[in-house]
C-alpha atoms as a PDB file:
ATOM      1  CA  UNK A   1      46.709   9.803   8.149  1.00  0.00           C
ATOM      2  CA  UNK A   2      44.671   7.015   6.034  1.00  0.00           C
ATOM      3  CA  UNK A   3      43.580   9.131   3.601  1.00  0.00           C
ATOM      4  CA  UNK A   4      47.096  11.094   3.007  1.00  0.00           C
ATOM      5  CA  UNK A   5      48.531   7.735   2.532  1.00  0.00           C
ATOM      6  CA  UNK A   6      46.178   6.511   0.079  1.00  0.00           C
ATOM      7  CA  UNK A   7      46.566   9.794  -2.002  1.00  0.00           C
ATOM      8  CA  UNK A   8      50.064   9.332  -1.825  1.00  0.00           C
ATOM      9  CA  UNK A   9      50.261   6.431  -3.443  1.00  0.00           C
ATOM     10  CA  UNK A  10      47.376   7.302  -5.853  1.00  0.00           C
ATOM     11  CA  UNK A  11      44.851   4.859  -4.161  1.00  0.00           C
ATOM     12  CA  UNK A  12      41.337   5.348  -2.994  1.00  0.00           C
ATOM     13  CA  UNK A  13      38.517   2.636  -1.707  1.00  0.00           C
ATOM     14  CA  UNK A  14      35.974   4.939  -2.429  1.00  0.00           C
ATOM     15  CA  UNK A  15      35.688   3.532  -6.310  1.00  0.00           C
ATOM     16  CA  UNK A  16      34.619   0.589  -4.861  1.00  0.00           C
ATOM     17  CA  UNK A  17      31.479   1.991  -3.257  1.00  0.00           C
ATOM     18  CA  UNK A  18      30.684   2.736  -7.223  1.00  0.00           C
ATOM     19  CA  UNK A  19      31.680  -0.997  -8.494  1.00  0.00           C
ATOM     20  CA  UNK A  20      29.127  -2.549  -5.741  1.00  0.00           C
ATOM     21  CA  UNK A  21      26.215   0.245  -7.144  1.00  0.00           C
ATOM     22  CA  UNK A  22      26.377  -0.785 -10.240  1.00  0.00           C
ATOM     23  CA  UNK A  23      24.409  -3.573  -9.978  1.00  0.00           C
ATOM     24  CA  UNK A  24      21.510  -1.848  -8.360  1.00  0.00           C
ATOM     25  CA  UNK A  25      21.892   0.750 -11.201  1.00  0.00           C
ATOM     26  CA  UNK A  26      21.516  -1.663 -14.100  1.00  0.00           C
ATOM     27  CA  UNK A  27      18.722  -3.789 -12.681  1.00  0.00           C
ATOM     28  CA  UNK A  28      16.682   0.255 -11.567  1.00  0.00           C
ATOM     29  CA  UNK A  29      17.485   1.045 -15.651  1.00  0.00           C
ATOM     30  CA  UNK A  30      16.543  -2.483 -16.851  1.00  0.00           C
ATOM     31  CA  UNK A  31      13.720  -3.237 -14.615  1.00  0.00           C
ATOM     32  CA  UNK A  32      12.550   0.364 -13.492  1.00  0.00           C
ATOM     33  CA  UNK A  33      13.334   3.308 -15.473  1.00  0.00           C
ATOM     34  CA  UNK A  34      13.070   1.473 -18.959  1.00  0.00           C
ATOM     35  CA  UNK A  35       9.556   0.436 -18.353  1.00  0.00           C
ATOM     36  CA  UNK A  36       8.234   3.524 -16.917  1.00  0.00           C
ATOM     37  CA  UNK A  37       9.503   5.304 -19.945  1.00  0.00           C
ATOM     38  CA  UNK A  38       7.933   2.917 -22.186  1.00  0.00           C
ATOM     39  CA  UNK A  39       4.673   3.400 -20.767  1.00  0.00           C
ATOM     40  CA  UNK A  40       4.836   7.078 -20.806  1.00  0.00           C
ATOM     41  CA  UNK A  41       5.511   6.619 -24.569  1.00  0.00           C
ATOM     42  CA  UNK A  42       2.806   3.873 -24.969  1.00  0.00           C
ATOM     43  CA  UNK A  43       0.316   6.146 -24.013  1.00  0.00           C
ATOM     44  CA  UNK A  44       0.221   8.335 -26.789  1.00  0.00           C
ATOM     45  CA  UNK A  45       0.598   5.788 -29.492  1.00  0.00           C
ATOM     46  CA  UNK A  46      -1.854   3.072 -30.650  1.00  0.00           C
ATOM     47  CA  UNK A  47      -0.501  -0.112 -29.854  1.00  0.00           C
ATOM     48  CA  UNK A  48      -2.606  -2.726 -29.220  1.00  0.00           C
ATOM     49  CA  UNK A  49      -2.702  -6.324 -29.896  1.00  0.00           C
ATOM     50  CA  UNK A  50      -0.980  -9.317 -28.484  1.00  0.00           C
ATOM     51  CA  UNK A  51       2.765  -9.793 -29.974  1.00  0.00           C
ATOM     52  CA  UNK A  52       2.436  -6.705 -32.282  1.00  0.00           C
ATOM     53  CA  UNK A  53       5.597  -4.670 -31.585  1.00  0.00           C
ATOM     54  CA  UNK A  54       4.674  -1.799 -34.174  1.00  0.00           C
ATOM     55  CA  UNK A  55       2.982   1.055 -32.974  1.00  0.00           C
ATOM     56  CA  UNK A  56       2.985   4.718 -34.535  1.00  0.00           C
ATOM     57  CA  UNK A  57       3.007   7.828 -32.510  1.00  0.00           C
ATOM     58  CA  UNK A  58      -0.541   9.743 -32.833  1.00  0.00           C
ATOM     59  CA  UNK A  59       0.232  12.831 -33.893  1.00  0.00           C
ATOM     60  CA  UNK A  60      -2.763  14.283 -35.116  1.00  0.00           C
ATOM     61  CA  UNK A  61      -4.727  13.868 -31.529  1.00  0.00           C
ATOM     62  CA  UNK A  62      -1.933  12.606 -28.802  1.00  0.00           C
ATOM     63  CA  UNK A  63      -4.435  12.682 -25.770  1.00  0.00           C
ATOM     64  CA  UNK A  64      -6.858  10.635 -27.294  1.00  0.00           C
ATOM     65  CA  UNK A  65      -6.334   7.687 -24.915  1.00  0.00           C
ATOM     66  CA  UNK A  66      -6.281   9.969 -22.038  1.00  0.00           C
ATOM     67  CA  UNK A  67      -9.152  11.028 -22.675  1.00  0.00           C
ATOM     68  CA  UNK A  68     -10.830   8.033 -23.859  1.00  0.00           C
ATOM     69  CA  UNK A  69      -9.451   6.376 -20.176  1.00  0.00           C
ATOM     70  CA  UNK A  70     -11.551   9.294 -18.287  1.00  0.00           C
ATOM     71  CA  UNK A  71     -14.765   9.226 -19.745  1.00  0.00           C
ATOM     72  CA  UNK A  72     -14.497   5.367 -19.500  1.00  0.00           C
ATOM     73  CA  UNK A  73     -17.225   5.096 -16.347  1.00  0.00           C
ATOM     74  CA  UNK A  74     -15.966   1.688 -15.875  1.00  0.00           C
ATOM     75  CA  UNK A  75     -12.318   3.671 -14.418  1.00  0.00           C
ATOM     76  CA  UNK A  76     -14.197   6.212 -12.523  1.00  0.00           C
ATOM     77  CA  UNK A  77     -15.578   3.395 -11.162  1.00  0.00           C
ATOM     78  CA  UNK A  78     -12.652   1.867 -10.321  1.00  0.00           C
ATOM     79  CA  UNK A  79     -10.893   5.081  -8.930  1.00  0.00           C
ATOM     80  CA  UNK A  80     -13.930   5.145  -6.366  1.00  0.00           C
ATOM     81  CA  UNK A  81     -13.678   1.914  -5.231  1.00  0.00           C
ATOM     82  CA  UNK A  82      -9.921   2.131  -4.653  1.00  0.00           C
ATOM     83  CA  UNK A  83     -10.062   5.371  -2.501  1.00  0.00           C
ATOM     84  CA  UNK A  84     -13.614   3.284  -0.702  1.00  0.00           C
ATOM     85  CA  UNK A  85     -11.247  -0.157   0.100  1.00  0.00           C
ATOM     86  CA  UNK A  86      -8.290   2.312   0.983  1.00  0.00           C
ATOM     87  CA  UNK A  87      -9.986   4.420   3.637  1.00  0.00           C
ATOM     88  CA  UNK A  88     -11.999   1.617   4.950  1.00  0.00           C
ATOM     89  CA  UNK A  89      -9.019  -0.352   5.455  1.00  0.00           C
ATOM     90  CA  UNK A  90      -6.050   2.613   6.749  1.00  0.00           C
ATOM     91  CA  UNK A  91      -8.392   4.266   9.142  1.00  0.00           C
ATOM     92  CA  UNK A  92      -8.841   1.246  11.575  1.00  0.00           C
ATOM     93  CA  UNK A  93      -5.239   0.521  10.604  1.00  0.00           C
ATOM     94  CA  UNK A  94      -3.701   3.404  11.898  1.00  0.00           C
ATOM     95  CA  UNK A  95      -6.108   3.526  14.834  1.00  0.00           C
ATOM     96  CA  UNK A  96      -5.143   0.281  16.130  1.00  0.00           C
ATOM     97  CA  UNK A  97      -1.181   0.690  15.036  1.00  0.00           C
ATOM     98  CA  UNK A  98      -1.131   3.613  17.025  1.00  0.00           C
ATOM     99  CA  UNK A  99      -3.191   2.359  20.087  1.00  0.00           C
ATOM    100  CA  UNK A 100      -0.915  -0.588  20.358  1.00  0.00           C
ATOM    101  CA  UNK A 101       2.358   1.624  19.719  1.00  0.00           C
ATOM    102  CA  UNK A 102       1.156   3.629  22.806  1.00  0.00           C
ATOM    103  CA  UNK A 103       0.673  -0.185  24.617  1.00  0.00           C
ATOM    104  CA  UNK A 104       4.216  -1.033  23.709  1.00  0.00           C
ATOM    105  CA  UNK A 105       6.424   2.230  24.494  1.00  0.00           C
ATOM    106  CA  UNK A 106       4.542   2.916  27.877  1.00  0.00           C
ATOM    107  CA  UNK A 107       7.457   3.639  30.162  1.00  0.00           C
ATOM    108  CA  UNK A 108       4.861   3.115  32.999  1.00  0.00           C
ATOM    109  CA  UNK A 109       3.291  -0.193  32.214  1.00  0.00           C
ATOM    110  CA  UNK A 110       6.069  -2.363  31.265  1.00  0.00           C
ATOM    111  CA  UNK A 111       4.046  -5.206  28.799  1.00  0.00           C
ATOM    112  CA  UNK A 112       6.083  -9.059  29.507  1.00  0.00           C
ATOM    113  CA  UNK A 113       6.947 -10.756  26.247  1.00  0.00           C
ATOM    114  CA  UNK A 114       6.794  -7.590  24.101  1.00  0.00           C
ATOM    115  CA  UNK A 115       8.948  -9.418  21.390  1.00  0.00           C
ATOM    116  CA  UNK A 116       6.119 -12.248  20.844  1.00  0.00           C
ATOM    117  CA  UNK A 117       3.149 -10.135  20.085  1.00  0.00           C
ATOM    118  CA  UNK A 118       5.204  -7.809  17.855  1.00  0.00           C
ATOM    119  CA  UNK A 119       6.146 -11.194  16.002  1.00  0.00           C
ATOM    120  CA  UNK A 120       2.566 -12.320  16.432  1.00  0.00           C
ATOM    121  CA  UNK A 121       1.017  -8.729  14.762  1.00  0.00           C
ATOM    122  CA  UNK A 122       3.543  -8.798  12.178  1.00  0.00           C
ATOM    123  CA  UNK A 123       3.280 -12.720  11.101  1.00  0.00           C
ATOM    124  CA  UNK A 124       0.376 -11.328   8.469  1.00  0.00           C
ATOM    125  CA  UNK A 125       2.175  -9.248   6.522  1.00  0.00           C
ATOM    126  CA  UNK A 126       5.025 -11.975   5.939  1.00  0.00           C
ATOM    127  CA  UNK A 127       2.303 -14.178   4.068  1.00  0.00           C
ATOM    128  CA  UNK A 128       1.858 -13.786   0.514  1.00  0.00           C
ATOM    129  CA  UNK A 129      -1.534 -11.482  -0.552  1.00  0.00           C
ATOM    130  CA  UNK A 130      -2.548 -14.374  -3.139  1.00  0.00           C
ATOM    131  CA  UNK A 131      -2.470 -17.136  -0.508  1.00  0.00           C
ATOM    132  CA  UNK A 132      -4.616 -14.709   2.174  1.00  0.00           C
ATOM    133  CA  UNK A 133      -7.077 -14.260  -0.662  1.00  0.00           C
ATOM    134  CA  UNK A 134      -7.178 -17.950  -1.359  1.00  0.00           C
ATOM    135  CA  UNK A 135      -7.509 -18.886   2.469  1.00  0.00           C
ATOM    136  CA  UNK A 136     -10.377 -16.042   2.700  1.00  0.00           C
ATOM    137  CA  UNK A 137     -12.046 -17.676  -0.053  1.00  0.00           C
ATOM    138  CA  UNK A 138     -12.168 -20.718   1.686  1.00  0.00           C
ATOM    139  CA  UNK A 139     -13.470 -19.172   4.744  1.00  0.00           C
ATOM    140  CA  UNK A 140     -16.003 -17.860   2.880  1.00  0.00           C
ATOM    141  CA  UNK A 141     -16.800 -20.797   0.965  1.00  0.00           C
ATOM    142  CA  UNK A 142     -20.733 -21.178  -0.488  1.00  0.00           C
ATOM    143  CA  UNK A 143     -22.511 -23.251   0.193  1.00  0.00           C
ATOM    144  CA  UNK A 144     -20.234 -24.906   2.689  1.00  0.00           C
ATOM    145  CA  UNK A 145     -17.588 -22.800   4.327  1.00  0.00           C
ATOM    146  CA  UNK A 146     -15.959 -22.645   8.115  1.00  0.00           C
ATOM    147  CA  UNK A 147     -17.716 -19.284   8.374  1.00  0.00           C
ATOM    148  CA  UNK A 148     -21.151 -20.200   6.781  1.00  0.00           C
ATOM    149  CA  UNK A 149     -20.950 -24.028   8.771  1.00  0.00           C
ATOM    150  CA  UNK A 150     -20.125 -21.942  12.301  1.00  0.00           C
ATOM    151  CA  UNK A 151     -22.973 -19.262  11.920  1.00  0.00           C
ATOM    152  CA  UNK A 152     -25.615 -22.245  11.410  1.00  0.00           C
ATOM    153  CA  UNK A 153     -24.535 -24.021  13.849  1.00  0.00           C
ATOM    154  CA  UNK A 154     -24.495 -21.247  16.657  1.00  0.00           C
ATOM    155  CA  UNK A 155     -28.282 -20.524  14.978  1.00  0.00           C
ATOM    156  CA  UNK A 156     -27.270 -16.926  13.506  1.00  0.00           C
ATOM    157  CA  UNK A 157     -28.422 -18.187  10.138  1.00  0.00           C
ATOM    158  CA  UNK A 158     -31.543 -20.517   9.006  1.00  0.00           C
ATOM    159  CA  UNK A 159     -29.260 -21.789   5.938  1.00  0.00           C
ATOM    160  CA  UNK A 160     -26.239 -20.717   4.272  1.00  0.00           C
ATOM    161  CA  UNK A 161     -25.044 -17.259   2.728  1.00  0.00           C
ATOM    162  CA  UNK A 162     -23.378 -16.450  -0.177  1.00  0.00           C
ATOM    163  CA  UNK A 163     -21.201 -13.755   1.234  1.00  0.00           C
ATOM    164  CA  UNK A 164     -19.440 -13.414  -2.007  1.00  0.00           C
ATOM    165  CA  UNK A 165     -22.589 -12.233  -3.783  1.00  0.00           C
ATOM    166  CA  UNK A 166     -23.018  -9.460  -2.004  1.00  0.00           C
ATOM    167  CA  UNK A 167     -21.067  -5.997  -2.628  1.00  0.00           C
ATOM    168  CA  UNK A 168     -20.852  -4.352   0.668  1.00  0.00           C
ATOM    169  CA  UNK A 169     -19.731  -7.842   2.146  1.00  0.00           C
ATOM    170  CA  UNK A 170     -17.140  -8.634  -0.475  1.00  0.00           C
ATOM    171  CA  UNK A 171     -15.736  -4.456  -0.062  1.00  0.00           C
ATOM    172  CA  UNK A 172     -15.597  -5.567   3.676  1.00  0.00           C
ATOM    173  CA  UNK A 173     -13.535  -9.087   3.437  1.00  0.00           C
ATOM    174  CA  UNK A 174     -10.917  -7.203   0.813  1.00  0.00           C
ATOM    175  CA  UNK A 175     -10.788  -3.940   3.886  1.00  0.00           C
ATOM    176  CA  UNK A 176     -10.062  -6.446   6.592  1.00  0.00           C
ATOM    177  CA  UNK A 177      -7.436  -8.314   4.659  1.00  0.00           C
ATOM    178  CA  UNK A 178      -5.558  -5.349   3.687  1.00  0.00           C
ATOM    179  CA  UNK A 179      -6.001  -3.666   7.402  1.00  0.00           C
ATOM    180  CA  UNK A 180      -5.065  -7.390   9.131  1.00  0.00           C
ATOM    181  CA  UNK A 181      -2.302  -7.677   7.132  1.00  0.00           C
ATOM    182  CA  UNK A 182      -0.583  -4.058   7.013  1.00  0.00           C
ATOM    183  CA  UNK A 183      -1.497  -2.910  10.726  1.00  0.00           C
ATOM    184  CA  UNK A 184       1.621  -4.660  12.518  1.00  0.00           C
ATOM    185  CA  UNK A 185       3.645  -3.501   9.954  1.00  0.00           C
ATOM    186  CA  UNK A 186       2.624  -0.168  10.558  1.00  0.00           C
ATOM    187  CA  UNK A 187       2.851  -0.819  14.088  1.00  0.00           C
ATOM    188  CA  UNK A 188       6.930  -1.903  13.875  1.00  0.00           C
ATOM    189  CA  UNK A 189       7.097   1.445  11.508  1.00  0.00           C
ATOM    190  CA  UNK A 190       5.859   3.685  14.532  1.00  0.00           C
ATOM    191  CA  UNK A 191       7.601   1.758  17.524  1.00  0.00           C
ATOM    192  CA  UNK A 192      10.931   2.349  15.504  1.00  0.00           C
ATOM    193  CA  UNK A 193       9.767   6.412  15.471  1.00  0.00           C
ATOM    194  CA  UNK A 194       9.000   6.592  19.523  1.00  0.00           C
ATOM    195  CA  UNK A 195      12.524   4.640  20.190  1.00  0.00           C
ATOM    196  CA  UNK A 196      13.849   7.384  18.691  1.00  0.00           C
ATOM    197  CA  UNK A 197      12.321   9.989  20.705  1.00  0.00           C
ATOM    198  CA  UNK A 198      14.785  11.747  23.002  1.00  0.00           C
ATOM    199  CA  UNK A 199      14.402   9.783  26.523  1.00  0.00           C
ATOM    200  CA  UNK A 200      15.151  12.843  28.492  1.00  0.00           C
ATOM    201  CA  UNK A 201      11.660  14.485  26.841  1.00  0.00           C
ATOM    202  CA  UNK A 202       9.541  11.492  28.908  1.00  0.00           C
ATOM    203  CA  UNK A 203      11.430  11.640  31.721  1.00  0.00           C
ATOM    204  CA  UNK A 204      10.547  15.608  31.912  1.00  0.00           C
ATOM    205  CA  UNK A 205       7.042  15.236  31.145  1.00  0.00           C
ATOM    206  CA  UNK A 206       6.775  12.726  34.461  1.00  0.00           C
ATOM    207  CA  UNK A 207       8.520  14.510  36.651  1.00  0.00           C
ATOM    208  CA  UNK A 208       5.835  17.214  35.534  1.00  0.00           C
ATOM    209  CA  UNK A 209       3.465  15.391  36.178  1.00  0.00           C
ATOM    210  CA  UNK A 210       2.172  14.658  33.054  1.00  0.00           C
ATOM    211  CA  UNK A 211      -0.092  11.441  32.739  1.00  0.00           C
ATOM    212  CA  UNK A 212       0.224   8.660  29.994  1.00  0.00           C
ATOM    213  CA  UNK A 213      -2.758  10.131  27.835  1.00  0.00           C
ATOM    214  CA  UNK A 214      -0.513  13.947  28.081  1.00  0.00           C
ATOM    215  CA  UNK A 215       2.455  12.013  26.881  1.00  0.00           C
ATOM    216  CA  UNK A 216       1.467   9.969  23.970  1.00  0.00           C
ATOM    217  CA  UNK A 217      -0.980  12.744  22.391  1.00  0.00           C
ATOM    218  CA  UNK A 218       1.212  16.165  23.187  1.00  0.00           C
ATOM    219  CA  UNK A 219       4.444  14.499  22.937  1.00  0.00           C
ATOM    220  CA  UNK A 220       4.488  11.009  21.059  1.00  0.00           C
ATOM    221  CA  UNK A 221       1.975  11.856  18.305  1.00  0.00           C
ATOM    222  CA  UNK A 222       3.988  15.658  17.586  1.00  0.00           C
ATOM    223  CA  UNK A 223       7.369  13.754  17.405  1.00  0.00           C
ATOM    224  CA  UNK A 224       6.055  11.244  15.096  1.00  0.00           C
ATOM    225  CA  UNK A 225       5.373  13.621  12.433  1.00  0.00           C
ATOM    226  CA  UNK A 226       7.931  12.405  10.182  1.00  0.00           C
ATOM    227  CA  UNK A 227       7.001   8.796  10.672  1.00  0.00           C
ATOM    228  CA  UNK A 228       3.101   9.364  10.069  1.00  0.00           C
ATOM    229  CA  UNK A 229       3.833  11.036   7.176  1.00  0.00           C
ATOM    230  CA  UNK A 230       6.281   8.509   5.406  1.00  0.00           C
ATOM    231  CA  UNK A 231       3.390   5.487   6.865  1.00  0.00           C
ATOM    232  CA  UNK A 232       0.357   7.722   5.238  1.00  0.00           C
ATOM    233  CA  UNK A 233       2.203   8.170   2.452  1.00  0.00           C
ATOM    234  CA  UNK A 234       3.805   4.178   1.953  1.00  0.00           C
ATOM    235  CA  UNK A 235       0.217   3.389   2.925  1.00  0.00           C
ATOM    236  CA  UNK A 236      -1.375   5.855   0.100  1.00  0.00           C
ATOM    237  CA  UNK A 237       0.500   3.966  -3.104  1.00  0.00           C
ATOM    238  CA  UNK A 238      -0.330   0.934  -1.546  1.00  0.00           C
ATOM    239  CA  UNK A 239      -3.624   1.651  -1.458  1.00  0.00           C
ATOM    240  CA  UNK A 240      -4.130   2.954  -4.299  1.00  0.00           C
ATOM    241  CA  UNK A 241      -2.556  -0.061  -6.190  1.00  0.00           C
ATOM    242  CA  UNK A 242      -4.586  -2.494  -4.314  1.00  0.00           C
ATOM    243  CA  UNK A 243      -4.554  -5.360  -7.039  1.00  0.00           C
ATOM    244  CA  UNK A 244      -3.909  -9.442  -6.082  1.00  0.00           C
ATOM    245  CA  UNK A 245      -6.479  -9.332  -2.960  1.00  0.00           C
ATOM    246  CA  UNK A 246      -9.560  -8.182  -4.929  1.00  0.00           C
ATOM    247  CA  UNK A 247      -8.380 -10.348  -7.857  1.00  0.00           C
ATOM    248  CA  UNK A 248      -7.901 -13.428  -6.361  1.00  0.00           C
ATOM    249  CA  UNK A 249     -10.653 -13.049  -3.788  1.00  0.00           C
ATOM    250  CA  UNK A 250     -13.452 -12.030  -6.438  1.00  0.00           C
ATOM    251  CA  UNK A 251     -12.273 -11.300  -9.323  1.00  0.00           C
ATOM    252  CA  UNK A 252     -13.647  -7.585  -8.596  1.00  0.00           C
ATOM    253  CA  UNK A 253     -17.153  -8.872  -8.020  1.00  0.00           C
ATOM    254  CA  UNK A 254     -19.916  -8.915  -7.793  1.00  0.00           C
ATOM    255  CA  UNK A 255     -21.077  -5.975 -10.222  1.00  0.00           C
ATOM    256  CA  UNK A 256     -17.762  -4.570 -10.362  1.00  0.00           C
ATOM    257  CA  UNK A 257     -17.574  -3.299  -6.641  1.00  0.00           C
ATOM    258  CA  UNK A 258     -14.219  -4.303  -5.590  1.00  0.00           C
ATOM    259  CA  UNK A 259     -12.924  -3.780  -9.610  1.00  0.00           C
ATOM    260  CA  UNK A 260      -9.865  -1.376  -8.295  1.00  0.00           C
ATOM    261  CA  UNK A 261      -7.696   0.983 -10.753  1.00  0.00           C
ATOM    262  CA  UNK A 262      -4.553  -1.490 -11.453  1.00  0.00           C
ATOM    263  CA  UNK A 263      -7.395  -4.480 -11.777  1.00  0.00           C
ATOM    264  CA  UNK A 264      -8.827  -1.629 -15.233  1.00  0.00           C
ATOM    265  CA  UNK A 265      -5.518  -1.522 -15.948  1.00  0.00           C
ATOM    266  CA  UNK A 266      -4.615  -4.893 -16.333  1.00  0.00           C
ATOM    267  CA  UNK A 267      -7.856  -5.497 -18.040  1.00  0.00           C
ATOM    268  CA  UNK A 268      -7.638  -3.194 -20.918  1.00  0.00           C
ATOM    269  CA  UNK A 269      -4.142  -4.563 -21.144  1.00  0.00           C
ATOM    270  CA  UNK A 270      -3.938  -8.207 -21.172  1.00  0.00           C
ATOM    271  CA  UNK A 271      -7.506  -9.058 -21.893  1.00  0.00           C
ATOM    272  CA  UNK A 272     -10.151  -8.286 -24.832  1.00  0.00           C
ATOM    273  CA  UNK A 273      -8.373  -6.485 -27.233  1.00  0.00           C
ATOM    274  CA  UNK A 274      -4.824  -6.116 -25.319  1.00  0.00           C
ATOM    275  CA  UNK A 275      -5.291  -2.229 -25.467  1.00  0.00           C
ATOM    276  CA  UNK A 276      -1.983  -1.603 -24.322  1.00  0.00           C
ATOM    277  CA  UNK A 277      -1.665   2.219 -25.000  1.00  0.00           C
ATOM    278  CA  UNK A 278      -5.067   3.192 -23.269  1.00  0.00           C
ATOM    279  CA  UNK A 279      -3.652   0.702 -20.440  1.00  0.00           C
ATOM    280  CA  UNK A 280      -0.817   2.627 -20.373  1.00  0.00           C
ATOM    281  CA  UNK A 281      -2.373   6.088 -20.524  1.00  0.00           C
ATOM    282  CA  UNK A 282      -4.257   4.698 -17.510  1.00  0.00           C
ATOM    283  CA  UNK A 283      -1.393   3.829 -15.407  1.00  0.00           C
ATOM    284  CA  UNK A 284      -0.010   7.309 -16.009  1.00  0.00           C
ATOM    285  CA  UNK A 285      -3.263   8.697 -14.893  1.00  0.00           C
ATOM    286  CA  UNK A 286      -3.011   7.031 -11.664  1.00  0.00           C
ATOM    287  CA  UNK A 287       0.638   7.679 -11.515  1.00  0.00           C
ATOM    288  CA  UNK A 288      -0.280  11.685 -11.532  1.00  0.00           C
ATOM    289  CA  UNK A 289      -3.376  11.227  -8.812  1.00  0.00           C
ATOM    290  CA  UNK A 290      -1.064   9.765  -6.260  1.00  0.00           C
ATOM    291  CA  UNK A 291       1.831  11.645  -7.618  1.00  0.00           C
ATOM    292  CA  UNK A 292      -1.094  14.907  -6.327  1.00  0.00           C
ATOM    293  CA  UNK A 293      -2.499  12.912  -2.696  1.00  0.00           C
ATOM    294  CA  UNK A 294       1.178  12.477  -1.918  1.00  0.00           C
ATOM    295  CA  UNK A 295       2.368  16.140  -2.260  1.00  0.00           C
ATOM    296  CA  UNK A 296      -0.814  17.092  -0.501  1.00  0.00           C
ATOM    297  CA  UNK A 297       0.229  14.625   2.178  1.00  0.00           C
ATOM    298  CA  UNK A 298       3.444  16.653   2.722  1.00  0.00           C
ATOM    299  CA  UNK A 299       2.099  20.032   2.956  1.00  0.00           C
ATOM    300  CA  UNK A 300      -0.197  19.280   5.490  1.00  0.00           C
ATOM    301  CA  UNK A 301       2.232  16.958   7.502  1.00  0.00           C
ATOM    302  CA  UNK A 302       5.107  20.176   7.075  1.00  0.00           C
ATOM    303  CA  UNK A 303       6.770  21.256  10.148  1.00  0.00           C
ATOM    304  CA  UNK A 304       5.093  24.758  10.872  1.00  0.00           C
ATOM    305  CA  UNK A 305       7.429  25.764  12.740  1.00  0.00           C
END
């Protein structure tokens, strides 16, 4: 009846659904799509320099900063310690978002003030990256530090330790940041996916007999298929553009080891020489790995069925 009268007298709402997009739309063109297509065309030009807007188009050998980018060792480098920081950091992640989404849901074991340790688990992720990396630095101050002062004074240590200096320590801090601050996100993420399991499902499995461990792992994990793929995925370009923690922790020291792909890229962009088309050509080389892991991703999370 609504919609005959509107037609009648030539008048629809729907327009305004458009009117309200079009600020999104300007600021994705402006903000989004402009500068992605910028950088595609940066990369086979030779700009460089700071403030020098003219660039020229190279014609004669356009995927010369490609290649240039992967014989660089310093990007393979960087490439391997992103994928290092990201699995060392999403496996215990997922592991404990999962162990305390199976905590949370049980329909058996009903857990008193669930809403305060979801708040609690997902305070971390509200706090900005740069200020965990400062406070982490602090922790791990040299030569006097809480962490350094508390392992003298318990006698684990004759004097204090540089952690900082050392490149399996350093990978560690930057892995435990980025799992302690993305695992109660991930948590909420998965929580959200078994509220929206069917109830009746549960309540068939226990009149069956079926245990909690039966449940979560034959009917929980299966259902969550969706959910674990969007988290791996969300979790994969995250990952893999790991950038203010191993900045502002240590600069991507020492030697390099925590030097991640975005850090190259902002380094051969903004610093030296300000090589802004091999920059460029890098970003669009990690733009196509990811682009790769995430298609991967969904063909082996597909429905089989």
């Amino acid at each position: 009846m609504n919609n005959s009268l509107q037609k009648k007298h030539g008048f629809s709402y729907a327009r305004y659904g458009y009117y309200f997009s079009i600020p999104f739309i300007l600021a994705f063109l402006i903000f989004n799509l402009y500068p992605t297509l910028y950088t595609v065309v940066l990369g086979f030009t030779d700009s460089k320099g700071l403030g020098n807007i003219t660039f020229h188009i190279l014609k004669d050998d356009p995927w010369k900063n490609f290649r240039a980018i992967l014989k660089a060792p310093t990007f393979i480098l960087s490439l391997k310690n992103t994928f290092v920081l990201w699995i060392l950091n999403f496996i215990p992640q997922i592991t404990l978002a999962l162990i305390l989404t199976a905590w949370f849901t049980s329909r058996r074991n009903k857990i008193k003030g669930q809403g305060f340790f979801k708040v609690v688990f997902y305070m971390p992720n509200i706090i900005t990256a740069a200020s965990v990396a400062v406070l982490f630095n602090a922790l791990f101050g040299y030569p006097k530090g809480p962490v350094n002062d508390l392992l003298v004074n318990m006698g684990l240590r004759d004097s204090t330790t540089y952690f900082m200096n050392s490149a399996s320590t350093t990978r560690g801090i930057v892995a435990f940041i980025q799992f302690w601050m993305w695992y109660g996100y991930t948590m909420i993420i998965l929580v959200s996916g078994v509220l929206g399991i069917n109830p009746e499902i549960y309540e068939a499995a226990e009149i069956d007999g079926a245990n909690d461990r039966q449940i979560f792992f034959q009917i929980t994990i299966p259902n969550l298929r969706t959910i674990l793929t969007y988290t791996l995925i969300t979790s994969l370009i995250g990952g893999l553009s790991m950038y203010d923690i191993p900045k502002m922790l240590n600069n991507g020291n020492p030697n390099n080891s925590t030097l991640t792909a975005t850090m190259f890229i902002y380094n051969q962009s903004f610093q030296g020489s300000y090589m802004y088309a091999r920059g460029a050509a890098a970003s669009m080389i990690l733009f196509l790995i990811i682009a790769a892991l995430s298609a991967v991703v969904f063909f082996l999370m597909r429905d089989r069925k």
